[in-house]
C-alpha atoms as a PDB file:
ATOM      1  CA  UNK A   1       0.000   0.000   0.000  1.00  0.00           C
ATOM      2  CA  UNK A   2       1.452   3.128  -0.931  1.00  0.00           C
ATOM      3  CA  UNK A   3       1.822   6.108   1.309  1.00  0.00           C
ATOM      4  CA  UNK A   4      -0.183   9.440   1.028  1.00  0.00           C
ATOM      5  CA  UNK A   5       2.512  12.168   1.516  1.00  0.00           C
ATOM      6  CA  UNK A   6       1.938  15.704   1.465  1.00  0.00           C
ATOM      7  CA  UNK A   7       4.685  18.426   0.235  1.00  0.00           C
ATOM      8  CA  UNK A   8       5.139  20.915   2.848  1.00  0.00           C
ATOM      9  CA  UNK A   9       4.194  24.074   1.099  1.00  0.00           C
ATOM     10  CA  UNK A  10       4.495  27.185   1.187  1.00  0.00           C
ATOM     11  CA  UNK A  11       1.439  29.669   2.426  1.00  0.00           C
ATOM     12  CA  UNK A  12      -0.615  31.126   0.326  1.00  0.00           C
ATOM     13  CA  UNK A  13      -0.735  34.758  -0.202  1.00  0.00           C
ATOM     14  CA  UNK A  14      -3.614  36.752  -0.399  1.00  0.00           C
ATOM     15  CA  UNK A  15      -4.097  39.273  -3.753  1.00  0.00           C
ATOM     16  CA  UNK A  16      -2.846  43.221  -2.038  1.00  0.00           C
ATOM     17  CA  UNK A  17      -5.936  44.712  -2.329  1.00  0.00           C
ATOM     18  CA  UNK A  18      -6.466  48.954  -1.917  1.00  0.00           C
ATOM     19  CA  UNK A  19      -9.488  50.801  -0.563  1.00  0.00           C
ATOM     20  CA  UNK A  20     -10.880  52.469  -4.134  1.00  0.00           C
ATOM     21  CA  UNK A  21     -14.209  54.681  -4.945  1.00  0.00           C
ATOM     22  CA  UNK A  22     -15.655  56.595  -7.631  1.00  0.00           C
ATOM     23  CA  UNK A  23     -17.161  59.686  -8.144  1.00  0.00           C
ATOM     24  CA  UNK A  24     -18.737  61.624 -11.244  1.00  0.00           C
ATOM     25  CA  UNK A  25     -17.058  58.721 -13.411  1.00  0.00           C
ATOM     26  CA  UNK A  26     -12.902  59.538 -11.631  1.00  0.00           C
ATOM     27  CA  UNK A  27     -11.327  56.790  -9.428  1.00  0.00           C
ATOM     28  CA  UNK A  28      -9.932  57.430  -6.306  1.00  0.00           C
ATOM     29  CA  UNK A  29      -7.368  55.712  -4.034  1.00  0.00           C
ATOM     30  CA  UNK A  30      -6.596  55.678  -0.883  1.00  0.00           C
ATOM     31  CA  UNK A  31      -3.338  56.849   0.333  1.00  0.00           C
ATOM     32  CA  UNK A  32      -1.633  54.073   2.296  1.00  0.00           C
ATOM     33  CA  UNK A  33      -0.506  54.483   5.956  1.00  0.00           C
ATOM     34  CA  UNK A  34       1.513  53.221   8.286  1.00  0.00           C
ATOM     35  CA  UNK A  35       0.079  54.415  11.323  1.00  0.00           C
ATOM     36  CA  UNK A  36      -3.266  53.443  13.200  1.00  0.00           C
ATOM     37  CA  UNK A  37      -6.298  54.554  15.180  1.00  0.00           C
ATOM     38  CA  UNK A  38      -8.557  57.568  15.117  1.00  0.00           C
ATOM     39  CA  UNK A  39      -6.076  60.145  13.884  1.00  0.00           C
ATOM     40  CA  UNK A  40      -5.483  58.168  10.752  1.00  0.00           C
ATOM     41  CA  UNK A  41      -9.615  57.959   9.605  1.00  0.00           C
ATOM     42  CA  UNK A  42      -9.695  61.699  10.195  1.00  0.00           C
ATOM     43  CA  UNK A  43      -6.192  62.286   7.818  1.00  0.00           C
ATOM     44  CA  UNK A  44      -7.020  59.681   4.929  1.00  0.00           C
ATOM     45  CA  UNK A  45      -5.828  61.105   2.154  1.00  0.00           C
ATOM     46  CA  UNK A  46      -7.555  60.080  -1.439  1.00  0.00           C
ATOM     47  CA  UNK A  47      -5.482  60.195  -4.874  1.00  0.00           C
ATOM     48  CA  UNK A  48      -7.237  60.106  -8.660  1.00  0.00           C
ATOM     49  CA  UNK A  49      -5.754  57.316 -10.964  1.00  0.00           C
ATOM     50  CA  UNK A  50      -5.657  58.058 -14.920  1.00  0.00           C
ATOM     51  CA  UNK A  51      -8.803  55.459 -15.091  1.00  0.00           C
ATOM     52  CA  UNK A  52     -12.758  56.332 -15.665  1.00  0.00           C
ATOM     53  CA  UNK A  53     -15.395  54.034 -15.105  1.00  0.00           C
ATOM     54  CA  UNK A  54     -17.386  53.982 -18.396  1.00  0.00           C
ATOM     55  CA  UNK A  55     -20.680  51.922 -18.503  1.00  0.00           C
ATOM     56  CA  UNK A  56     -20.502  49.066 -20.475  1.00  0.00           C
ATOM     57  CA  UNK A  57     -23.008  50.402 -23.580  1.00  0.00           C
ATOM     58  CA  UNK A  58     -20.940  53.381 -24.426  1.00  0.00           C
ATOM     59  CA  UNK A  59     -17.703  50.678 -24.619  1.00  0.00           C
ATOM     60  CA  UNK A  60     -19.826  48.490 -26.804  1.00  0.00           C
ATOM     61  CA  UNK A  61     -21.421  51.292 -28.672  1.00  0.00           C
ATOM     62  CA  UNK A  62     -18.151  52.392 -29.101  1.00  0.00           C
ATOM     63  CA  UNK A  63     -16.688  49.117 -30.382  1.00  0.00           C
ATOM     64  CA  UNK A  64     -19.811  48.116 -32.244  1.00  0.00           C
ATOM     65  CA  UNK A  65     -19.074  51.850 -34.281  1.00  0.00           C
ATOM     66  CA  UNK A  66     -15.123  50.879 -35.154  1.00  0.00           C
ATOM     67  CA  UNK A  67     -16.311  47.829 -36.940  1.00  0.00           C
END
């Protein structure tokens, strides 16, 4: 009878994920800090990214009008 052995492995890593939110079609995202507690939620500091939600008819109107 052979032997069920396992292969120690390594952990798994979770996907880094970022605190993100939209407004009037601009993503935002949140600064990243090091420190903690109540003096951090009242500093968060929010960034735009050079991305804009666009619903998903004007992409395939869009796409449907290059062809």
């Amino acid at each position: 009878m052979m032997e069920n052995k396992q292969k120690d492995s390594a952990p798994t890593k979770g996907i880094p994920t970022r605190f993100v939110f939209s407004k009037d079609n601009q993503v935002y995202l949140k600064k990243n800090s090091e420190s903690a507690g109540v003096d951090l939620l009242k500093n968060e500091e929010w960034f735009p990214v050079n991305f804009h939600w666009k619903p998903a008819r004007q992409v395939n109107s869009t796409l449907l009008d290059r062809l």
